[in-house]
Each structure stands twice: as structure tokens, then as C-alpha cells.
N, C-alpha and C. Protein backbone atom coordinates (compact mmCIF):
# COMPACT_ATOMS: atom_id res chain seq x y z
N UNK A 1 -30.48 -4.06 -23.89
CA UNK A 1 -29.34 -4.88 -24.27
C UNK A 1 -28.07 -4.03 -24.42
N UNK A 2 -28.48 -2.99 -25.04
CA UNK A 2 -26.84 -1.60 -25.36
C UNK A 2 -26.34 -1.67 -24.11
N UNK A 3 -27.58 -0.96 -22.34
CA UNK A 3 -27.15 -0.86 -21.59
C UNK A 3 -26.15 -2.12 -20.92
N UNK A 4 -26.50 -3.03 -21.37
CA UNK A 4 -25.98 -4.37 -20.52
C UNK A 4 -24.55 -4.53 -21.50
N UNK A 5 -24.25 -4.38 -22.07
CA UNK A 5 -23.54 -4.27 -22.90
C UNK A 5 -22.25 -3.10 -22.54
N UNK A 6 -22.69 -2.24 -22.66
CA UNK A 6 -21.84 -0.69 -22.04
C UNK A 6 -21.43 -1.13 -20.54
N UNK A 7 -22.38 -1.77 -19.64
CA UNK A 7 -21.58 -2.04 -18.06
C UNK A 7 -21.04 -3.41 -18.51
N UNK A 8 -20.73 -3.82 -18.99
CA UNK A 8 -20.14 -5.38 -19.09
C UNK A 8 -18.73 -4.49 -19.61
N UNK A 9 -18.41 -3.33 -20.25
CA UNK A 9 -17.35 -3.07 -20.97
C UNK A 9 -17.03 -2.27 -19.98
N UNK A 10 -17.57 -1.61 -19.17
CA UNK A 10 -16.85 -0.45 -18.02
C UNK A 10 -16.29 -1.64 -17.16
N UNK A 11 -16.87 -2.39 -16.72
CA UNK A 11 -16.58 -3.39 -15.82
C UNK A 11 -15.71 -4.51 -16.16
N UNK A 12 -15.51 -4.71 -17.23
CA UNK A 12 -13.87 -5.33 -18.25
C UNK A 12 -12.77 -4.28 -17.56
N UNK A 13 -12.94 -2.85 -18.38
CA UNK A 13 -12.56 -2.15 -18.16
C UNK A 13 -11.52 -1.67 -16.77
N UNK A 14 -12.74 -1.46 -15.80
CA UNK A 14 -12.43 -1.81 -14.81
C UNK A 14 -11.43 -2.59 -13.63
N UNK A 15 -12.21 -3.55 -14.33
CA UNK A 15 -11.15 -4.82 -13.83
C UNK A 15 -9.51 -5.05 -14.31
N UNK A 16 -9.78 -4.76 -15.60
CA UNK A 16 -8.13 -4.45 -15.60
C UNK A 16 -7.42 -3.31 -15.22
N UNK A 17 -8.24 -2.15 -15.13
CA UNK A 17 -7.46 -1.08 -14.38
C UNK A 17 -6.65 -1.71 -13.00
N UNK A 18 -8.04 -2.13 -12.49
CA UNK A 18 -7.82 -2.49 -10.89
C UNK A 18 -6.45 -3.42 -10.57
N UNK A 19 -6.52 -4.49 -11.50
CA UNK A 19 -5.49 -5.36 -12.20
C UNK A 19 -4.43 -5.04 -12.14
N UNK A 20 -3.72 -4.24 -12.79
CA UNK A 20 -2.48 -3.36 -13.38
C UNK A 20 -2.45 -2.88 -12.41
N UNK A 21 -3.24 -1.51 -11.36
CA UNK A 21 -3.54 -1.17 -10.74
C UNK A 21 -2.17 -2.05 -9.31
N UNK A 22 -2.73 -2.98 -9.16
CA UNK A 22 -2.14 -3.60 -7.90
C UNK A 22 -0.95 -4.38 -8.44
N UNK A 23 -0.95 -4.70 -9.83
CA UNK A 23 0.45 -5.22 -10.04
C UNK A 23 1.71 -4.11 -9.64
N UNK A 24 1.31 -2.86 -10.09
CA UNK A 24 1.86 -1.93 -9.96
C UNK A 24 2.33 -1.74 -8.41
N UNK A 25 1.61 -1.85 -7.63
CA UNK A 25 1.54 -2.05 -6.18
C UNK A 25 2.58 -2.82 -5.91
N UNK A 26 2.32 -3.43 -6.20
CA UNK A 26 2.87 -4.86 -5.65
C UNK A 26 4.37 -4.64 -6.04
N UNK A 27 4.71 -4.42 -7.19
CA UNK A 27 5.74 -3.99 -7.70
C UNK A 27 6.75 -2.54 -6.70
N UNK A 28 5.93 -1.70 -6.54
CA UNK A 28 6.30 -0.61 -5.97
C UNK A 28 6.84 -1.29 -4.41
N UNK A 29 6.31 -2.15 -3.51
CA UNK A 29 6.14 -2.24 -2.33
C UNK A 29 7.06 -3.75 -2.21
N UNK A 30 7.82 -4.05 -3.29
CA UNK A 30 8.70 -4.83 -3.57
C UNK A 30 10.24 -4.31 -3.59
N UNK A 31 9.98 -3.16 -4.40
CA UNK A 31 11.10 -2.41 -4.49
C UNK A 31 11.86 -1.85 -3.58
N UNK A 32 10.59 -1.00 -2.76
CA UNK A 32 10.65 -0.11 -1.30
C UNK A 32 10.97 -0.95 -0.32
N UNK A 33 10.70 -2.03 -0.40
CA UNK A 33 11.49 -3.41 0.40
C UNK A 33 12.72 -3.68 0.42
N UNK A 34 13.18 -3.38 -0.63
CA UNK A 34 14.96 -3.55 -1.05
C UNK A 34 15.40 -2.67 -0.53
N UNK A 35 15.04 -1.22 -0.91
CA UNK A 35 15.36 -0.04 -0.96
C UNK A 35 16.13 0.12 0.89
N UNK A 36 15.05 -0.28 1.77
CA UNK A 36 14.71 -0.32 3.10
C UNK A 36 15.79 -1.13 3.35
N UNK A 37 15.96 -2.85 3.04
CA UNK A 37 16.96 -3.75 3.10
C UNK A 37 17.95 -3.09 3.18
N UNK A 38 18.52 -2.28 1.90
CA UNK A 38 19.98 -1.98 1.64
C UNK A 38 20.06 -0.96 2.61
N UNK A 39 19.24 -0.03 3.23
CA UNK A 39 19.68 1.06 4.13
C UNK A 39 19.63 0.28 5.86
N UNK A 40 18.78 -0.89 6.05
CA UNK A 40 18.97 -1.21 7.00
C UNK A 40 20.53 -2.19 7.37
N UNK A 41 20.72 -2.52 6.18
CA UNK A 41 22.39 -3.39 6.06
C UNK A 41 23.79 -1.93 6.92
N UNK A 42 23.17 -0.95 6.16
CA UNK A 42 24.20 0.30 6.46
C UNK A 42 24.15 0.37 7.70
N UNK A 43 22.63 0.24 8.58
CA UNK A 43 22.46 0.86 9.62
C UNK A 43 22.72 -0.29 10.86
N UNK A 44 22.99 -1.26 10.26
CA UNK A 44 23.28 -2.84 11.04
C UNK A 44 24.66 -2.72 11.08
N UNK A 45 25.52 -2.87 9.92
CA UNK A 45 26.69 -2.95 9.89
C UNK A 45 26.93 -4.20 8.98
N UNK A 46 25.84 -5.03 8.08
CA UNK A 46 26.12 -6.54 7.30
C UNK A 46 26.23 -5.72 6.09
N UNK A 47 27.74 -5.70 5.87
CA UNK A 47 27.99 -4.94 4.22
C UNK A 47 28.33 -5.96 3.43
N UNK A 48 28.81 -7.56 3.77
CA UNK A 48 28.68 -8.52 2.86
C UNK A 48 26.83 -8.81 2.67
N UNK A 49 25.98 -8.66 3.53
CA UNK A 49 24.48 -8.94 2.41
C UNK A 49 24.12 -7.40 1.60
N UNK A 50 24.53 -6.28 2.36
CA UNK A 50 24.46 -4.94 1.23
C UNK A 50 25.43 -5.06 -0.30
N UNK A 51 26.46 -5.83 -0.01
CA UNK A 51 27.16 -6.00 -1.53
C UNK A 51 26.37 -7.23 -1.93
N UNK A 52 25.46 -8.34 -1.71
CA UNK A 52 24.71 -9.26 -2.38
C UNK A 52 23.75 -7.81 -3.30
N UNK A 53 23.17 -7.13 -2.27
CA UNK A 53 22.43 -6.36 -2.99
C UNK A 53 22.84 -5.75 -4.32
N UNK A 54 24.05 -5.74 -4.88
CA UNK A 54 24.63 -4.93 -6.13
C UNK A 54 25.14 -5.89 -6.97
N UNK A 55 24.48 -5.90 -8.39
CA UNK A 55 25.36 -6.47 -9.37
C UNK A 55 26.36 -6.20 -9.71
N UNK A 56 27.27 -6.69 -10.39
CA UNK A 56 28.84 -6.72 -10.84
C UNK A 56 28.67 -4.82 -11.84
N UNK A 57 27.73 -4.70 -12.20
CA UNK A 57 28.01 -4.00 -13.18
C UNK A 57 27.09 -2.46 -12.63
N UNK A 58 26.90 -3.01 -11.13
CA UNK A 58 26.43 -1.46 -10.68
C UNK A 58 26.60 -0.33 -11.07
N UNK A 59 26.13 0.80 -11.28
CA UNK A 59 27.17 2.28 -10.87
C UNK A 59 26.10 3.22 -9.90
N UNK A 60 26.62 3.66 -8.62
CA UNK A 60 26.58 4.62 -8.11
C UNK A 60 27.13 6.06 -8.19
N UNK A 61 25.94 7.02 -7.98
CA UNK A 61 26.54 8.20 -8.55
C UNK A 61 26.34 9.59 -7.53
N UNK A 62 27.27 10.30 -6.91
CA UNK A 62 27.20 10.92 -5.71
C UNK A 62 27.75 12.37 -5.86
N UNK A 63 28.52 13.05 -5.54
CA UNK A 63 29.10 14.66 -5.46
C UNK A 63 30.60 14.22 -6.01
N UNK A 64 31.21 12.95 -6.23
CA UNK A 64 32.38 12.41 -6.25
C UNK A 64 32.65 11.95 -7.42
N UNK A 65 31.48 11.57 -8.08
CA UNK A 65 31.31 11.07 -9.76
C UNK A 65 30.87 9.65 -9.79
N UNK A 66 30.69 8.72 -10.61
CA UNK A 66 30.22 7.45 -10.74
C UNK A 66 31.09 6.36 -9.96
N UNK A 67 30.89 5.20 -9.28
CA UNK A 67 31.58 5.03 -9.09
C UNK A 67 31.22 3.28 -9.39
N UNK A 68 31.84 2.10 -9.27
CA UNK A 68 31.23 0.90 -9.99
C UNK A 68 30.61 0.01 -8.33
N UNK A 69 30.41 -0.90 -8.12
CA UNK A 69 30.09 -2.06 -6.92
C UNK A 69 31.43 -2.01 -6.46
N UNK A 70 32.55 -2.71 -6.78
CA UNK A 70 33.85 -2.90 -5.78
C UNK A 70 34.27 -1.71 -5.31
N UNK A 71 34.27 -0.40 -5.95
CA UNK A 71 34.65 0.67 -5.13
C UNK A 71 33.53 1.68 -3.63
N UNK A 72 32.47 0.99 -4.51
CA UNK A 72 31.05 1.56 -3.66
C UNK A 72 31.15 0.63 -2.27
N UNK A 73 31.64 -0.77 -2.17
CA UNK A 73 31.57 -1.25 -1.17
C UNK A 73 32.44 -1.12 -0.32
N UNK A 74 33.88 -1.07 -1.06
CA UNK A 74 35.05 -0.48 -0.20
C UNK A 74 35.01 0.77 0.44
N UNK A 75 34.09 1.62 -0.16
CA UNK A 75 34.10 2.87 0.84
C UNK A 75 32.70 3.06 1.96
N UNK A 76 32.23 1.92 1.36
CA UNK A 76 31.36 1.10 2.88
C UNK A 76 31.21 0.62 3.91
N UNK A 77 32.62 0.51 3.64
CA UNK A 77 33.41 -0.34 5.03
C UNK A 77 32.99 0.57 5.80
N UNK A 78 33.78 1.93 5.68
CA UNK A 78 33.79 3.13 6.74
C UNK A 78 32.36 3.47 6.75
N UNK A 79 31.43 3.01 6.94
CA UNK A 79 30.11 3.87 6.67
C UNK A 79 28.81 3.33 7.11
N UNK A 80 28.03 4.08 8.25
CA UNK A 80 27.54 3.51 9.16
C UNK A 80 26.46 4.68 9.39
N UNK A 81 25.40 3.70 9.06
CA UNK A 81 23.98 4.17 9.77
C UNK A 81 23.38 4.37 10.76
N UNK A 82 23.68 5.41 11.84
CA UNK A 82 22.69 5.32 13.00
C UNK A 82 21.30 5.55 12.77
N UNK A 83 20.98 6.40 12.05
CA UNK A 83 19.40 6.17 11.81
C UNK A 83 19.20 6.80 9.90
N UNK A 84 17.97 6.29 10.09
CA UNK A 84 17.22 7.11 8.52
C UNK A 84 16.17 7.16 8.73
N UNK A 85 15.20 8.16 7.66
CA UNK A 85 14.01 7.81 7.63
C UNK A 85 13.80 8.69 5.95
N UNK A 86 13.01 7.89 5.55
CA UNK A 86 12.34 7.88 3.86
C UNK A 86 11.05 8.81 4.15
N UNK A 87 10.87 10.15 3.34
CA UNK A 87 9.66 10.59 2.88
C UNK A 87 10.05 10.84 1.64
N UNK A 88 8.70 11.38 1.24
CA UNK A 88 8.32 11.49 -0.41
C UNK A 88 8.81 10.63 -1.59
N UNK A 89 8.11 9.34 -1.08
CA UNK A 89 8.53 8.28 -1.79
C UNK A 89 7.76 8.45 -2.99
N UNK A 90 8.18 8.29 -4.15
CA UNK A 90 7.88 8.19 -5.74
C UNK A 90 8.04 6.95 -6.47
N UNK A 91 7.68 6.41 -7.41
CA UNK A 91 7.84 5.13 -8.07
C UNK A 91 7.31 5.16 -9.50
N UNK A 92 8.41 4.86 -10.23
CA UNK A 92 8.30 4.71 -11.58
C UNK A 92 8.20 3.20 -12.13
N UNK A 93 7.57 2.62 -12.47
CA UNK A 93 7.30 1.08 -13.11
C UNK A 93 8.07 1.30 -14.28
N UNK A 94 9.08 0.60 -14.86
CA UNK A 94 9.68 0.20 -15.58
C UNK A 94 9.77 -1.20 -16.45
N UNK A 95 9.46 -1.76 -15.91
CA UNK A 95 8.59 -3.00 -16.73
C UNK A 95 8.53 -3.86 -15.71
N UNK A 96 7.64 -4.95 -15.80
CA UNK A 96 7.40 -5.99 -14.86
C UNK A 96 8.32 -6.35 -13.58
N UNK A 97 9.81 -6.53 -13.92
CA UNK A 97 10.39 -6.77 -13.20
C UNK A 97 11.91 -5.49 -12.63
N UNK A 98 11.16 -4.11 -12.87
CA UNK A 98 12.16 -3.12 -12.52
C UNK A 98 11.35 -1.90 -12.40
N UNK A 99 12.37 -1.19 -11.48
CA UNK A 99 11.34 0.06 -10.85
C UNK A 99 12.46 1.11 -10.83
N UNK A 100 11.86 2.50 -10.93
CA UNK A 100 13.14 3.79 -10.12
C UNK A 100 11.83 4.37 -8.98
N UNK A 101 12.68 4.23 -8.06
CA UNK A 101 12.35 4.87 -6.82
C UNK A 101 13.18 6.17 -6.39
N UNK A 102 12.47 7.13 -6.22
CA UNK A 102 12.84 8.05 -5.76
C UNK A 102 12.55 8.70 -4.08
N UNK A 103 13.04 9.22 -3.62
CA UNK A 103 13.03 9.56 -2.27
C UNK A 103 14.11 10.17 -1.72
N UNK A 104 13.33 10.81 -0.63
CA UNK A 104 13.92 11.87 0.14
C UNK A 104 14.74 11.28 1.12
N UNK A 105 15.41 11.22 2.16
CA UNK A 105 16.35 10.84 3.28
C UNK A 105 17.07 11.67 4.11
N UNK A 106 16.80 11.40 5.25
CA UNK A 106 17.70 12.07 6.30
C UNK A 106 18.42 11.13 7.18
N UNK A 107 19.16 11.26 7.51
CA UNK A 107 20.12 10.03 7.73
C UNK A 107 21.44 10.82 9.02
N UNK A 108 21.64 10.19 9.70
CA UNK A 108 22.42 9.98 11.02
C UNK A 108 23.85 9.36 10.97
N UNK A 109 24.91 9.39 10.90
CA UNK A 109 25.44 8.35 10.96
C UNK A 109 27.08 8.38 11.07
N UNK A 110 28.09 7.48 10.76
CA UNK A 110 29.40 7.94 10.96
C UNK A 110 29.76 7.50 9.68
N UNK A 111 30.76 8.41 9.01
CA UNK A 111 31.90 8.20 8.18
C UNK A 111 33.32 8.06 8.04
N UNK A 112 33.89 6.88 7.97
CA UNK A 112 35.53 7.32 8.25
C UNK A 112 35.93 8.01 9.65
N UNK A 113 34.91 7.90 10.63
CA UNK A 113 35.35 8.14 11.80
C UNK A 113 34.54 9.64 12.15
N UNK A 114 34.01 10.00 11.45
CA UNK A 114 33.02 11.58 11.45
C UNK A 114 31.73 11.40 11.71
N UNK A 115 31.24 11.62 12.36
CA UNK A 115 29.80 12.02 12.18
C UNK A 115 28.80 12.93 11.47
N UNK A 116 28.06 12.32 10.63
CA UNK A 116 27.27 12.87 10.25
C UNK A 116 25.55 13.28 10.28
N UNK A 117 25.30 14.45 9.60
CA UNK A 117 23.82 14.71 9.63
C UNK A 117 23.56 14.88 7.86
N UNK A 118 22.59 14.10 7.61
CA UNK A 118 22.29 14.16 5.86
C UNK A 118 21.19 14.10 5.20
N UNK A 119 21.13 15.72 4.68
CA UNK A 119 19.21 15.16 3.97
C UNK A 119 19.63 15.25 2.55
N UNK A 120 19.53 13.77 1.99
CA UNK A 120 19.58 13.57 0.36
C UNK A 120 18.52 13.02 -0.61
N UNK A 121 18.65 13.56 -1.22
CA UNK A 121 17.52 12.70 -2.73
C UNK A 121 17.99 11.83 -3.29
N UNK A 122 17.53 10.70 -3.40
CA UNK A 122 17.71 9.14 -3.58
C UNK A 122 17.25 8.63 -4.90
N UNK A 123 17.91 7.91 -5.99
CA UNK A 123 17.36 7.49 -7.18
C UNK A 123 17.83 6.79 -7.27
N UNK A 124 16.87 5.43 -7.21
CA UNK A 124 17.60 4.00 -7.07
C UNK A 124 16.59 3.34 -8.27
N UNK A 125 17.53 2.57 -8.73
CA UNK A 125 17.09 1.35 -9.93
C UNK A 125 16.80 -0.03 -9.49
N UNK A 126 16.08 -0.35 -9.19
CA UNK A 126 16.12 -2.00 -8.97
C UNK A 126 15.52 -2.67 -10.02
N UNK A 127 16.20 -3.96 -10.20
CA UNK A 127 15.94 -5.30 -11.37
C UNK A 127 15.97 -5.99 -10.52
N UNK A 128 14.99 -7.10 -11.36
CA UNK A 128 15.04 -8.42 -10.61
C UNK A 128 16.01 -9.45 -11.47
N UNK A 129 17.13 -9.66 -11.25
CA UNK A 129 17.52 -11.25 -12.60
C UNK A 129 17.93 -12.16 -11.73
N UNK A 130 17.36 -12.88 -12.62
CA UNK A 130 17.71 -14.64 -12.10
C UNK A 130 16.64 -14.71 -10.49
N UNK A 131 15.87 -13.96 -10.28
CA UNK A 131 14.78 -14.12 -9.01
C UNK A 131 15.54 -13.30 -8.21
N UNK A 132 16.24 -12.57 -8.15
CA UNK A 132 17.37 -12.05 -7.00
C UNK A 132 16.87 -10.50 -7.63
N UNK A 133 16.60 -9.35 -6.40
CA UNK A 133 16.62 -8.45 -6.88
C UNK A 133 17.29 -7.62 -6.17
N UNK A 134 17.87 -6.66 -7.18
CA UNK A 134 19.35 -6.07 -7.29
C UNK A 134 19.16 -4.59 -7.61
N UNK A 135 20.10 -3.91 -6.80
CA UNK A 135 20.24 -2.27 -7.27
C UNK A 135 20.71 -2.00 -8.12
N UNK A 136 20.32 -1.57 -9.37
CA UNK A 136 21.87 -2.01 -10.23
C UNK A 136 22.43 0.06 -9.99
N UNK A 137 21.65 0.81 -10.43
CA UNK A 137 21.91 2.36 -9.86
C UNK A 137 21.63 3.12 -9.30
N UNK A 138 21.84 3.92 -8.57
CA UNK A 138 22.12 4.84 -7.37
C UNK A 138 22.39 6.23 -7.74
N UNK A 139 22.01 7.36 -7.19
CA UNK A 139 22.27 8.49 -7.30
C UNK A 139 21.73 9.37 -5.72
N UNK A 140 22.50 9.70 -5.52
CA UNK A 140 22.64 10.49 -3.97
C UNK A 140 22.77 12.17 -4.13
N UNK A 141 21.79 13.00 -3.98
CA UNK A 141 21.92 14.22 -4.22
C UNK A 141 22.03 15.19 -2.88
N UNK A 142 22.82 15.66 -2.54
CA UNK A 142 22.83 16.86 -1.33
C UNK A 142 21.59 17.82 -1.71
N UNK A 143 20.91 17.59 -0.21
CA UNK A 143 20.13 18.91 -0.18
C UNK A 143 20.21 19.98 1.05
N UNK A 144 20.11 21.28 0.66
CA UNK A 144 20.09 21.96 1.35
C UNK A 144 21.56 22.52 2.41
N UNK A 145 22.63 21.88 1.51
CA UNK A 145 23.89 22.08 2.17
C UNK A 145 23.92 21.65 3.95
N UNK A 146 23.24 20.51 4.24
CA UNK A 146 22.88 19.81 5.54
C UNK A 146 24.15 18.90 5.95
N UNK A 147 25.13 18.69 5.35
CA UNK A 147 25.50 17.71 5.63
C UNK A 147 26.85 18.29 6.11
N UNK A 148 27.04 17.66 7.05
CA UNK A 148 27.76 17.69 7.76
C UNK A 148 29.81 17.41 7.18
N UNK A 149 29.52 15.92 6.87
CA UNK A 149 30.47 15.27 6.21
C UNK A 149 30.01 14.23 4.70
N UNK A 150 30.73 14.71 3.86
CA UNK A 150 29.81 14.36 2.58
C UNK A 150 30.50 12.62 2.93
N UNK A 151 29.39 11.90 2.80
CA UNK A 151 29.31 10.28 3.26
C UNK A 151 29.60 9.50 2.32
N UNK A 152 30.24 9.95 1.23
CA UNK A 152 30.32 8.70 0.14
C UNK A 152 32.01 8.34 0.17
């Protein structure tokens, strides 16, 4: 009876690991969805659905200092993705409905009329409010002195 008892509790156990486990998932692979969204908007050229992506009270933060949503998008205009690609993706759960993602990036693209080459470290915040989920912060780190033309 102990024994039946002890696997009935690993297997509770268990099950909610597994549980949490994939909420977590699910969560992560929600985020990395946005994440992807907002860099494919850059790399399209739709900077009115990349500014849906940002709440009023954004801040982005780059080699230039913080900067809020209306100024982050205005210097979006000029700013254009020919390619990216994401490794060493990381994910922090923050509660049910918010995550920080971290990641690596190398990125292609034109600025203000320049071309660039860019490998940066990425720390993005996403919330979900009101069902809509939103970047609310950003942080863009130079690595390796790669870049060509600093893109912000």
C-alpha cells in the first residue's frame, strides 16, 4: 500500500512538472513569435503593424540611450531589414502572461541610406494586455565592434 502510495505521489508530481513544463513552452514559443513578427515587419518594410507591436509607454534602449515608442518608430522609418537570423535563444517566464527573451542577432540591412552588417544581443520584454501582445522593452547591445553603421 506505502508503495502504491509513493508512485501515485511521483506521478502527481510528475504531472505537474510536465504541466508547467509546457505552459512554459507554450509561453516561450509565443513570445519568440512576436519577437520574429517585429523583426520580420523591419525586414518587410510594414512599420505601421511594427508600431501596433509597442505600447504607448515602451522604452527602447541602444548605444544612444533610452528612447520612448514615438521616437523608436520615427527612426524606423529609415530602417530596413535585408536579412536576420536568431541564435542562442534564452527565455525567462515572468508570469503567465510575460516573458524576457534574450538572443543573439546578425542582421543585414540599410540605415538612413547606409548599409549595414550587425551582430547584437537582444533583450526584449513582451506582455500580453488586453489579449494583444506587446514589446513593451528593448535593449540592443553591439557585439564584437561588427557593425558597420550603428542602426538605431
Amino acid at each position: 500500500m506505502k508503495r502504491v502510495r509513493t508512485y501515485a505521489t511521483v506521478s502527481l508530481f510528475l504531472l505537474t512538472v510536465m504541466a508547467a513544463f509546457a505552459q512554459q513552452n507554450a509561453l516561450q514559443s509565443q513570445v519568440l513569435a512576436k519577437e520574429r513578427q517585429e523583426l520580420d515587419c523591419l525586414r518587410s518594410g510594414n512599420y505601421a503593424e511594427f508600431a501596433g507591436l509597442l505600447p504607448e509607454d515602451a522604452v527602447f534602449v541602444d548605444s544612444h540611450g533610452p528612447a520612448g515608442k514615438a521616437e523608436v518608430v520615427k527612426n524606423t522609418a529609415e530602417f530596413r531589414l535585408n536579412d536576420y537570423t536568431m541564435e542562442d535563444v534564452k527565455f525567462v517566464p515572468l508570469s503567465s502572461k510575460s516573458g524576457l527573451l534574450i538572443h543573439k542577432v546578425m542582421e543585414t540591412g540599410t540605415s538612413h541610406g547606409k548599409q549595414f552588417t550587425a551582430k547584437v544581443y537582444i533583450s526584449a520584454l513582451w506582455t500580453e494586455r488586453e489579449g494583444k501582445w506587446l514589446c513593451l522593452y528593448c535593449q540592443r547591445l553591439k557585439r564584437d565592434n561588427l557593425e558597420v553603421y550603428d542602426a538605431s
